[in-house]
PDB file of N, CA and C in Angstrom:
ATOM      1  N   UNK A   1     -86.691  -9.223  62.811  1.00  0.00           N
ATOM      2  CA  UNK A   1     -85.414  -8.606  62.571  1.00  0.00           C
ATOM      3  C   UNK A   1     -85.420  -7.213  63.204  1.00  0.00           C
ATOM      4  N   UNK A   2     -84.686  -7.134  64.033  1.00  0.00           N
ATOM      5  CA  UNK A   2     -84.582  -5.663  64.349  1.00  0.00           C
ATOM      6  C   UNK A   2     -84.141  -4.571  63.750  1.00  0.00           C
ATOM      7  N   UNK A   3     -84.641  -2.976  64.410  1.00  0.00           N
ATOM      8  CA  UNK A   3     -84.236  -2.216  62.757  1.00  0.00           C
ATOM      9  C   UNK A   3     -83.576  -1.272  63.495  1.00  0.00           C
ATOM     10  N   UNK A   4     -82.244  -1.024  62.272  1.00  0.00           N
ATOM     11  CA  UNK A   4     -81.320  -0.393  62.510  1.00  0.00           C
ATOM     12  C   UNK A   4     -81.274   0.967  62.110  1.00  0.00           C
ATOM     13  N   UNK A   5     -81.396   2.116  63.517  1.00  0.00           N
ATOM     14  CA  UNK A   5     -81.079   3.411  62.677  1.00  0.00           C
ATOM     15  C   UNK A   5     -80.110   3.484  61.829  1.00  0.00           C
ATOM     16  N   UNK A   6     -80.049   4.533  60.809  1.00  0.00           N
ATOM     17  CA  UNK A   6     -78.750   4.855  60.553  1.00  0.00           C
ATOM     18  C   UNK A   6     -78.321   6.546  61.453  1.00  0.00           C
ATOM     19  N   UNK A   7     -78.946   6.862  62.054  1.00  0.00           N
ATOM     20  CA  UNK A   7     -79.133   8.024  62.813  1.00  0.00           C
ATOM     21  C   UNK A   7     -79.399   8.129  63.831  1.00  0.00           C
ATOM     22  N   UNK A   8     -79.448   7.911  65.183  1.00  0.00           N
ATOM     23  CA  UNK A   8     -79.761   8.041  66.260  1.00  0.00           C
ATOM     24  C   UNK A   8     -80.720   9.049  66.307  1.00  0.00           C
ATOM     25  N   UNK A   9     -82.251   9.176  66.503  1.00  0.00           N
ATOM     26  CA  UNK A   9     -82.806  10.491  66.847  1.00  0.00           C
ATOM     27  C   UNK A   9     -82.611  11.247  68.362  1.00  0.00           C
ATOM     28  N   UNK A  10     -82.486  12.641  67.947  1.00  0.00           N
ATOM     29  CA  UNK A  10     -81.969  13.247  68.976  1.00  0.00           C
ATOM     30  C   UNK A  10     -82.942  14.597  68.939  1.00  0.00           C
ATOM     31  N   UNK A  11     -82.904  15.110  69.939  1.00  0.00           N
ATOM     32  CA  UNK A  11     -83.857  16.369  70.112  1.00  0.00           C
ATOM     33  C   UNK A  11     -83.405  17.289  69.398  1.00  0.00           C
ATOM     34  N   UNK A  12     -84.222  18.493  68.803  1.00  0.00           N
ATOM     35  CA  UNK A  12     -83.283  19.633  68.711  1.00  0.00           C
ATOM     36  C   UNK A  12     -84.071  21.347  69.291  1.00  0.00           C
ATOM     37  N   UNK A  13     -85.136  20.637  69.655  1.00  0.00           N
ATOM     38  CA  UNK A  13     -86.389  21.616  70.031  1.00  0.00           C
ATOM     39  C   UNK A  13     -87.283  21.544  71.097  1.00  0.00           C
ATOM     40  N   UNK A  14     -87.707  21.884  71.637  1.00  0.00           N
ATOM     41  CA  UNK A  14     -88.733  21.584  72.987  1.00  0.00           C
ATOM     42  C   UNK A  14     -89.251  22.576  73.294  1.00  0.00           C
ATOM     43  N   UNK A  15     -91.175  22.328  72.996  1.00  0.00           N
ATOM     44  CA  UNK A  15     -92.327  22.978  73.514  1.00  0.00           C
ATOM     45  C   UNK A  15     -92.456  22.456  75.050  1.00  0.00           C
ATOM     46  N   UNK A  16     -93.089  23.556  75.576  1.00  0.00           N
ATOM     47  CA  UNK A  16     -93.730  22.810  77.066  1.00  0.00           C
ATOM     48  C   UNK A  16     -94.892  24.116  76.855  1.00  0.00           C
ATOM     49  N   UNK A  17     -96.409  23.504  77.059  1.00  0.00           N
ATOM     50  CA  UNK A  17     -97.671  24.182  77.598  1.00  0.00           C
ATOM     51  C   UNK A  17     -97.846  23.189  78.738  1.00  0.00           C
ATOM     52  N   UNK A  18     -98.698  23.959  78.894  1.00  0.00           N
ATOM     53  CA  UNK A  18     -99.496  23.399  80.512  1.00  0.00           C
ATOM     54  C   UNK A  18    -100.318  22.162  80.187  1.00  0.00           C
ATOM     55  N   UNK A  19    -100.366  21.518  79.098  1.00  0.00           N
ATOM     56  CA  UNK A  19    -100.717  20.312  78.830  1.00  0.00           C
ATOM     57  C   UNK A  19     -99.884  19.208  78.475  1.00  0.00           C
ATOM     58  N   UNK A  20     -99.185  19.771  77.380  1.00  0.00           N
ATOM     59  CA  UNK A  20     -97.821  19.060  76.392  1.00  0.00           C
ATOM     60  C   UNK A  20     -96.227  19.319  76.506  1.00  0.00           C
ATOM     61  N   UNK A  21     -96.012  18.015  76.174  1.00  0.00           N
ATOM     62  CA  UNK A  21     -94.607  17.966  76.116  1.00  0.00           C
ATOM     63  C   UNK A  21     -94.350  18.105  73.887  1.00  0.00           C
ATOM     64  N   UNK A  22     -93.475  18.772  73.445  1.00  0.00           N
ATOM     65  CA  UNK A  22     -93.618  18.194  71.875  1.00  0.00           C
ATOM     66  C   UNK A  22     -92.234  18.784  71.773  1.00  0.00           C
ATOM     67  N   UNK A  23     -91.242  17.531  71.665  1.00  0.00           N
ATOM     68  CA  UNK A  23     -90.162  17.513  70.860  1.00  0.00           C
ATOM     69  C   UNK A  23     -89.287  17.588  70.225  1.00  0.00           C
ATOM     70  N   UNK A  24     -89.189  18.345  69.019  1.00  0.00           N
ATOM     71  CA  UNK A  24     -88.668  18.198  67.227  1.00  0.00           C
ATOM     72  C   UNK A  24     -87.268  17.178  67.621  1.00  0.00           C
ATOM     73  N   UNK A  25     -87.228  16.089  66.223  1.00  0.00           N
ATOM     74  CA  UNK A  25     -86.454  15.383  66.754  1.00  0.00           C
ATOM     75  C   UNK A  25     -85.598  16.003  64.901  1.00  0.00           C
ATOM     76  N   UNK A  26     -84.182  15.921  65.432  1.00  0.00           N
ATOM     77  CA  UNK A  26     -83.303  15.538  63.905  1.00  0.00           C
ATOM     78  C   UNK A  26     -83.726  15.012  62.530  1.00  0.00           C
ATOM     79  N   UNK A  27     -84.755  13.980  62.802  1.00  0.00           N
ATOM     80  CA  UNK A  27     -84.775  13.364  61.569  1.00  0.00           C
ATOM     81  C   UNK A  27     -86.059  14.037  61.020  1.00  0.00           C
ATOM     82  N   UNK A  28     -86.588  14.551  61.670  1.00  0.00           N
ATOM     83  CA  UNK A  28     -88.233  15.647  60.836  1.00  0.00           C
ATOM     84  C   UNK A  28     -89.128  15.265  61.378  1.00  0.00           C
ATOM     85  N   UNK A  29     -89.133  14.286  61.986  1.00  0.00           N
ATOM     86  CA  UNK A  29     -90.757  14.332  63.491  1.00  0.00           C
ATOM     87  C   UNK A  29     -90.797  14.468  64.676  1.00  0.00           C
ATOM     88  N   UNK A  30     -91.978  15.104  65.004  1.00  0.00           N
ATOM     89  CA  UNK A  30     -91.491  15.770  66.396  1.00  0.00           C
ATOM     90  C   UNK A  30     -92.715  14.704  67.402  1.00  0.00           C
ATOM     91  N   UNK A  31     -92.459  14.372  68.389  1.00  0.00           N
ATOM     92  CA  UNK A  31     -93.314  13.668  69.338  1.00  0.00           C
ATOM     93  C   UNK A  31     -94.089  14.996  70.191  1.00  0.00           C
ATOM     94  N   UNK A  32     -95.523  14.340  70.579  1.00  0.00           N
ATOM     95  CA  UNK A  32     -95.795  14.846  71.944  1.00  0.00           C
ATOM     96  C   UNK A  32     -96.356  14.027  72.839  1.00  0.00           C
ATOM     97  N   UNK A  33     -96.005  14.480  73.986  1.00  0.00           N
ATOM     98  CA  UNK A  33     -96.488  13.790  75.245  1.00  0.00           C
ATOM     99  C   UNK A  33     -97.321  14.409  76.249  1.00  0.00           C
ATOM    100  N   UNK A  34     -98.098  13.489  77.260  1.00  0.00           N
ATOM    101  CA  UNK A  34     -99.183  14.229  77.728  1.00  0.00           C
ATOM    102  C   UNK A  34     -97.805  15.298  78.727  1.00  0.00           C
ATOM    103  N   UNK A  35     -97.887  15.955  79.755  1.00  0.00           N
ATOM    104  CA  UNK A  35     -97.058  16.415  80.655  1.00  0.00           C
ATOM    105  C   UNK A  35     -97.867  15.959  81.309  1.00  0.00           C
ATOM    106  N   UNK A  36     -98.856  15.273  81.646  1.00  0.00           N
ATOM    107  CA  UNK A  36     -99.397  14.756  82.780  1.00  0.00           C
ATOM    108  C   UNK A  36     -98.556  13.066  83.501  1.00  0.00           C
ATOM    109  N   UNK A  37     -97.632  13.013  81.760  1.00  0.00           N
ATOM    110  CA  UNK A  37     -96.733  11.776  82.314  1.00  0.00           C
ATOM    111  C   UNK A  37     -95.249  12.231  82.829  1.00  0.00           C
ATOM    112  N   UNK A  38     -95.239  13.262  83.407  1.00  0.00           N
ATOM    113  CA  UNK A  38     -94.367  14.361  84.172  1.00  0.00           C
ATOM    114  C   UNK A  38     -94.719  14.984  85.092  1.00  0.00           C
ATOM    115  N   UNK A  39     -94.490  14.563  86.304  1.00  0.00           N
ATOM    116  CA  UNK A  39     -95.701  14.998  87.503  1.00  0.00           C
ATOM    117  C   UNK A  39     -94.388  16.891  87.854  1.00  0.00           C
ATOM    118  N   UNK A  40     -93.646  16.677  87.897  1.00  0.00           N
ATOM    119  CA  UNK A  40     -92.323  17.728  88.307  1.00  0.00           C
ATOM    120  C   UNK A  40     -92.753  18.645  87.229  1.00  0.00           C
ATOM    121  N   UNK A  41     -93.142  18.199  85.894  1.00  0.00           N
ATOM    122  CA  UNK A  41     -93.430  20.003  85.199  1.00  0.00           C
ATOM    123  C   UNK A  41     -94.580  20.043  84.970  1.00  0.00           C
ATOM    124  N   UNK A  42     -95.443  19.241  85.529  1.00  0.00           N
ATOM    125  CA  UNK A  42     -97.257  19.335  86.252  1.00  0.00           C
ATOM    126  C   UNK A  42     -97.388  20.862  87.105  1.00  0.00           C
ATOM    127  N   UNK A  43     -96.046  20.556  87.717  1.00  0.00           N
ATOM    128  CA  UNK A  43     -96.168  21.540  88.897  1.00  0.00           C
ATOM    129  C   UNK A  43     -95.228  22.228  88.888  1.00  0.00           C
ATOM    130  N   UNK A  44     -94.657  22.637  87.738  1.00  0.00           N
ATOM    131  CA  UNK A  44     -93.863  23.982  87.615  1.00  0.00           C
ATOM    132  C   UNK A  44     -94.271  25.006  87.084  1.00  0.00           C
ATOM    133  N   UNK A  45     -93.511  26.073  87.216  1.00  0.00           N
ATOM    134  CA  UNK A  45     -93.637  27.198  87.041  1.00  0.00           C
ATOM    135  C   UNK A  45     -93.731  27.470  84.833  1.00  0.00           C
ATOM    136  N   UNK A  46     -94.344  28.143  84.345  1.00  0.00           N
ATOM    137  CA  UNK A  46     -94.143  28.871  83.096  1.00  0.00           C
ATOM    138  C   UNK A  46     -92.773  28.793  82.885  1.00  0.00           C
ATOM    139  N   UNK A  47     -92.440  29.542  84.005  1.00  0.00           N
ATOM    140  CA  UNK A  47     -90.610  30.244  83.470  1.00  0.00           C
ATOM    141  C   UNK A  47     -89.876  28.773  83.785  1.00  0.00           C
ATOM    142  N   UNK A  48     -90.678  28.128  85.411  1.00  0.00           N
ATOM    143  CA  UNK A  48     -89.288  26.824  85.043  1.00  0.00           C
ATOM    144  C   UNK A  48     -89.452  26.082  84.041  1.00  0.00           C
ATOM    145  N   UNK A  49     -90.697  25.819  83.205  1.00  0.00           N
ATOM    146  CA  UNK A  49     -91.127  24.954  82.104  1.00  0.00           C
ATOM    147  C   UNK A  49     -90.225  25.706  81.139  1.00  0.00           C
ATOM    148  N   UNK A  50     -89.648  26.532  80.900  1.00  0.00           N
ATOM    149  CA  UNK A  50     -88.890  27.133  79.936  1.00  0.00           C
ATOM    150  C   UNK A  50     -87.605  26.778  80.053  1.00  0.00           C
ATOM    151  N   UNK A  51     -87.343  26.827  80.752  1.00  0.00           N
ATOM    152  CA  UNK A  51     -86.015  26.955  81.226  1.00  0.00           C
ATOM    153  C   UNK A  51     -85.622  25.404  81.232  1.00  0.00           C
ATOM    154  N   UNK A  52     -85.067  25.144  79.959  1.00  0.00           N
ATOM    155  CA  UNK A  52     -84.237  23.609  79.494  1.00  0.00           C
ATOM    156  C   UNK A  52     -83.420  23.640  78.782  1.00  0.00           C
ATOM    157  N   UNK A  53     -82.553  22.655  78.392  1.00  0.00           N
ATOM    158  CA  UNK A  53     -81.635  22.413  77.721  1.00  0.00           C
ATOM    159  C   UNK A  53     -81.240  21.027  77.425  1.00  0.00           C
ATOM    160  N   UNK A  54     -80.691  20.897  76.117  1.00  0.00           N
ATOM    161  CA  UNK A  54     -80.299  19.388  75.482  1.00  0.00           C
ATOM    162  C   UNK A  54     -79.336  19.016  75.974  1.00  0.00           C
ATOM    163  N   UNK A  55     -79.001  18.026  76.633  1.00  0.00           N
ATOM    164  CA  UNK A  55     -78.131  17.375  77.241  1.00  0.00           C
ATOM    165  C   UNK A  55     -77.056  16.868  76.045  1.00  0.00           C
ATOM    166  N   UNK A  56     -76.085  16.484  76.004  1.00  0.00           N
ATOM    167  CA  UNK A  56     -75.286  15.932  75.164  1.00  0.00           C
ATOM    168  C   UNK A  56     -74.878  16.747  73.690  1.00  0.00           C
ATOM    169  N   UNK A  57     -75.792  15.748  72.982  1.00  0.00           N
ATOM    170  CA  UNK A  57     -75.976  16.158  71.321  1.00  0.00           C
ATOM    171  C   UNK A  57     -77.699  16.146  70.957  1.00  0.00           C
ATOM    172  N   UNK A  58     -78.388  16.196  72.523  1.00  0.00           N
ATOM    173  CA  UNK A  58     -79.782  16.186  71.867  1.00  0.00           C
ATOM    174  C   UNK A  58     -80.498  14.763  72.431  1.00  0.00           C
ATOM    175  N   UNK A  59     -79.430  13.950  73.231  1.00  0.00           N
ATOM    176  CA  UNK A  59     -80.075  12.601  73.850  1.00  0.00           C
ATOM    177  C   UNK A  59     -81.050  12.880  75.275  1.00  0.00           C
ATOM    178  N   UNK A  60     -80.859  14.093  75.343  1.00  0.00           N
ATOM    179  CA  UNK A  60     -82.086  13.750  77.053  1.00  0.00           C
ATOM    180  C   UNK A  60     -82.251  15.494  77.029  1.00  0.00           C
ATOM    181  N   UNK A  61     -83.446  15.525  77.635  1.00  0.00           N
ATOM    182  CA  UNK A  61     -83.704  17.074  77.801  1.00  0.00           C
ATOM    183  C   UNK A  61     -83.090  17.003  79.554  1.00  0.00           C
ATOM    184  N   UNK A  62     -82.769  18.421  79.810  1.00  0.00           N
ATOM    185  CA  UNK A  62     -82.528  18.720  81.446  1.00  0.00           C
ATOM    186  C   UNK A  62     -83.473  19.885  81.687  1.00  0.00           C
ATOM    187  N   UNK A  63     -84.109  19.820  83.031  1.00  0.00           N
ATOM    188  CA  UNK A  63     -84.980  20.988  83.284  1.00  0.00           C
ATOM    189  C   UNK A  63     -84.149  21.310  84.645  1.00  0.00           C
ATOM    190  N   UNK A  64     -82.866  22.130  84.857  1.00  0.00           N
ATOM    191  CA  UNK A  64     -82.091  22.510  85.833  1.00  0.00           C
ATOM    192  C   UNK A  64     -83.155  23.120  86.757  1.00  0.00           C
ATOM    193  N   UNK A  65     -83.775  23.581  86.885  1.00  0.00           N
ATOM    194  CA  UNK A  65     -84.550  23.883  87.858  1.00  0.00           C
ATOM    195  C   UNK A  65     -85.235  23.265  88.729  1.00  0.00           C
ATOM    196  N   UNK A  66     -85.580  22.185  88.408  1.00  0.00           N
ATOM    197  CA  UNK A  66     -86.610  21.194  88.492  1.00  0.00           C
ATOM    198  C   UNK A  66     -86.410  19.826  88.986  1.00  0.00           C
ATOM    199  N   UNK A  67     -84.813  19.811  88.599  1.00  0.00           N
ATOM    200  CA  UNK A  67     -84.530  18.689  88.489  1.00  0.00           C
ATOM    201  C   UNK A  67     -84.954  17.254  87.884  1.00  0.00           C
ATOM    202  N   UNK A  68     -85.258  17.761  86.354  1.00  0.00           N
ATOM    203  CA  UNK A  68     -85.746  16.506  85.997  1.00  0.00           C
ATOM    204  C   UNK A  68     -84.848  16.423  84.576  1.00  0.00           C
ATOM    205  N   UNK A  69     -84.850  14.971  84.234  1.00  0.00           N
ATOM    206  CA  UNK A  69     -84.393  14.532  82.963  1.00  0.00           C
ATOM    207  C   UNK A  69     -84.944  13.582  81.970  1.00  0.00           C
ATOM    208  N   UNK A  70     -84.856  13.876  81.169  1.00  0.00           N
ATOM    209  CA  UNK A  70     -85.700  12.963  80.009  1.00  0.00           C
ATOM    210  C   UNK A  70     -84.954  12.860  79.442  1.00  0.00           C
ATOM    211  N   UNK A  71     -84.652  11.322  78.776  1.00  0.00           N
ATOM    212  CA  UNK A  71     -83.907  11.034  77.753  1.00  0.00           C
ATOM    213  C   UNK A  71     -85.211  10.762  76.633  1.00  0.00           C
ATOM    214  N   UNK A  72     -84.492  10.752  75.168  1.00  0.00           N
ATOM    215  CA  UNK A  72     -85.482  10.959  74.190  1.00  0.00           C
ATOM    216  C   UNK A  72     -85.652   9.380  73.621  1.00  0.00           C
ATOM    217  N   UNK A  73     -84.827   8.415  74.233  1.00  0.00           N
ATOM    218  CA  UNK A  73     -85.207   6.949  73.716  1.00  0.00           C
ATOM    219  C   UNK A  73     -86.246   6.826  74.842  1.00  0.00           C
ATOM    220  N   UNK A  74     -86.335   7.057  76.144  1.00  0.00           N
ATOM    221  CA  UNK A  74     -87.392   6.688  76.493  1.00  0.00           C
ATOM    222  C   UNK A  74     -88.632   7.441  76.325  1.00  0.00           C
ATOM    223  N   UNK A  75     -88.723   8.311  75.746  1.00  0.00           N
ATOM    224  CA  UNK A  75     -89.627   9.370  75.137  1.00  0.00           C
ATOM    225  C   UNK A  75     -90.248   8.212  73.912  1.00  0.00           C
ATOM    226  N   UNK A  76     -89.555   7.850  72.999  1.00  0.00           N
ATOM    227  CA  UNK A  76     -89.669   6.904  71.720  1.00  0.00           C
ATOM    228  C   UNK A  76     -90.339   5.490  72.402  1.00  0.00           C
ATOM    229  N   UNK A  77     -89.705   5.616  73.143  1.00  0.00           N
ATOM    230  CA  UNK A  77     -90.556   3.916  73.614  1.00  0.00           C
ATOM    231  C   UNK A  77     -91.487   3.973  74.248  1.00  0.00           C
ATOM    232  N   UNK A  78     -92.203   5.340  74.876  1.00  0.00           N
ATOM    233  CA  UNK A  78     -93.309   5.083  75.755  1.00  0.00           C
ATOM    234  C   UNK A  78     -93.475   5.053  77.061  1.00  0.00           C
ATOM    235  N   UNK A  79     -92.206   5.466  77.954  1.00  0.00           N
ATOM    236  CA  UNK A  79     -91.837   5.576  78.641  1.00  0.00           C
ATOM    237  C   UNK A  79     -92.236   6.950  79.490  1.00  0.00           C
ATOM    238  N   UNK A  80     -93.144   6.708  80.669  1.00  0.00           N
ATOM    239  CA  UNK A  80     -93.060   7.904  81.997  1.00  0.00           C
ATOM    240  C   UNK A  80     -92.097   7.971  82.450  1.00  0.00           C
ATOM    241  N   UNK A  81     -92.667   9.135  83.686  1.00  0.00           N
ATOM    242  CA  UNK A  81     -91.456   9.771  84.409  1.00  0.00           C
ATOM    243  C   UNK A  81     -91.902   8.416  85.596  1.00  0.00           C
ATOM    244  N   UNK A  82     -90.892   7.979  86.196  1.00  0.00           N
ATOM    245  CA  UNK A  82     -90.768   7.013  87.292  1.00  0.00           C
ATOM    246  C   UNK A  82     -90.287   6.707  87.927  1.00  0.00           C
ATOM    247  N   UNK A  83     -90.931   8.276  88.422  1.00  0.00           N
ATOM    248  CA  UNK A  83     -90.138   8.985  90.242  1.00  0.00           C
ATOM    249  C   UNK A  83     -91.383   7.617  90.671  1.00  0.00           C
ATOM    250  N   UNK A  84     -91.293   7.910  91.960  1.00  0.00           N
ATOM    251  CA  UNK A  84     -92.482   7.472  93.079  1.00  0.00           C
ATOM    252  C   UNK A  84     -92.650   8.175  93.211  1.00  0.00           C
ATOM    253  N   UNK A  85     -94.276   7.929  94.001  1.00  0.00           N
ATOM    254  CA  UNK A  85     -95.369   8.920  94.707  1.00  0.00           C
ATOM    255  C   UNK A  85     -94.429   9.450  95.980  1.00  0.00           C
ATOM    256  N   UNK A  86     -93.716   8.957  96.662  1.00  0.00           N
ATOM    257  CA  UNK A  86     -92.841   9.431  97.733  1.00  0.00           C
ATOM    258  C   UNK A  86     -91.870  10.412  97.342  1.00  0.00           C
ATOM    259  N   UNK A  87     -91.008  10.027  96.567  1.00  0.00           N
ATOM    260  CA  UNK A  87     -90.023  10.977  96.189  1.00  0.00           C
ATOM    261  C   UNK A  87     -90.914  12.508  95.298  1.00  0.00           C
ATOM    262  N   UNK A  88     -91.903  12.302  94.687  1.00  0.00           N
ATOM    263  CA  UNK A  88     -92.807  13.629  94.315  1.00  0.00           C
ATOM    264  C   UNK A  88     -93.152  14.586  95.422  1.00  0.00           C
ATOM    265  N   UNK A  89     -93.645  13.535  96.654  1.00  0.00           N
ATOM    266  CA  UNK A  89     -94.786  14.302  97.773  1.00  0.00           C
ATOM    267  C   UNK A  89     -92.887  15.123  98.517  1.00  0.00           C
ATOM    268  N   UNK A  90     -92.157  14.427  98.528  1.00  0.00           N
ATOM    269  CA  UNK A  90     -90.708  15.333  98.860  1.00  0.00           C
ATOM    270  C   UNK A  90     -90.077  16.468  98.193  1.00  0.00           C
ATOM    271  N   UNK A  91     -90.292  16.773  96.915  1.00  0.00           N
ATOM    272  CA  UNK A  91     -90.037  17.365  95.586  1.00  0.00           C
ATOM    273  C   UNK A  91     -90.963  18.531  96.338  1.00  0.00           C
ATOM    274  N   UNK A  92     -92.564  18.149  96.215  1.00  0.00           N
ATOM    275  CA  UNK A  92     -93.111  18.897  96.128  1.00  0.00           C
ATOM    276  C   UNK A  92     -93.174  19.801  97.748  1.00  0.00           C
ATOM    277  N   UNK A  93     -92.974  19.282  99.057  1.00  0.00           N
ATOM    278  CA  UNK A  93     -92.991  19.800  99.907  1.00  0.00           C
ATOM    279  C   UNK A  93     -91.179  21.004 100.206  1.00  0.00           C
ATOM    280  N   UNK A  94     -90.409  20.198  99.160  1.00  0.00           N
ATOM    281  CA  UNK A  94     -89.182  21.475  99.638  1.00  0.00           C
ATOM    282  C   UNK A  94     -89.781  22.561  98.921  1.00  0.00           C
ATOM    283  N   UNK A  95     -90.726  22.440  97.778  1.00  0.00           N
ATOM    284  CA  UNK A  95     -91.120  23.462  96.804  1.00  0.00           C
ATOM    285  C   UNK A  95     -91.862  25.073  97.604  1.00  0.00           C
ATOM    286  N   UNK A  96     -92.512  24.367  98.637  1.00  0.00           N
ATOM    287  CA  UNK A  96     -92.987  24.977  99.733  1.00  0.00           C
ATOM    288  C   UNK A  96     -92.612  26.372 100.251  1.00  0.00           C
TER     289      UNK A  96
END
C-alpha cells in the first residue's frame, strides 16, 4: 500500500560545508547528503555555496550562481546530481 503524506516535505533551511549537503525539512527532519553527489558545489566557491534559495514553497533548492537545482523529492529518494561527465568538464572549463 502506498503511503500517503498528509504534508508534502519541503525545505526550509540549507547547510553547505565542503563535505555536506543538510537540509531542515518542514516536518522536523533534516537530511544530509554527501556534496560529493554534487559535482557543481564540489567546485564552488564558499560564497557561491552560500548563496541559495528555496524555489517555490521549499520544493527544490536553486544555487543562482552555479546553476544548479535540487528538488527535495529527489533528495528523499536517493537521487544524484545527473549532469554528465561532459556537460561538468563544460561547466567547469567556462569557470576558467
Amino acid at each position: 500500500m502506498p503511503t500517503v503524506l498528509k504534508k508534502e516535505p519541503v525545505a526550509v533551511n540549507v547547510f553547505v560545508t565542503h563535505e555536506e549537503l543538510t537540509i531542515d525539512l518542514n516536518d522536523g527532519r533534516s537530511i544530509v547528503i554527501p556534496l560529493a553527489w554534487y559535482p557543481r558545489l564540489v567546485h564552488a566557491t564558499p560564497q557561491e555555496r552560500s548563496n541559495w534559495q528555496l524555489l517555490g514553497n521549499g520544493y527544490a533548492i536553486e544555487w543562482p550562481d552555479l546553476d544548479e537545482h535540487i528538488g527535495i523529492e529527489g533528495l528523499l529518494a536517493g537521487r544524484r546530481s545527473g549532469e554528465s561527465k561532459k556537460s561538468l568538464e563544460r561547466w567547469l572549463a567556462s569557470r576558467r
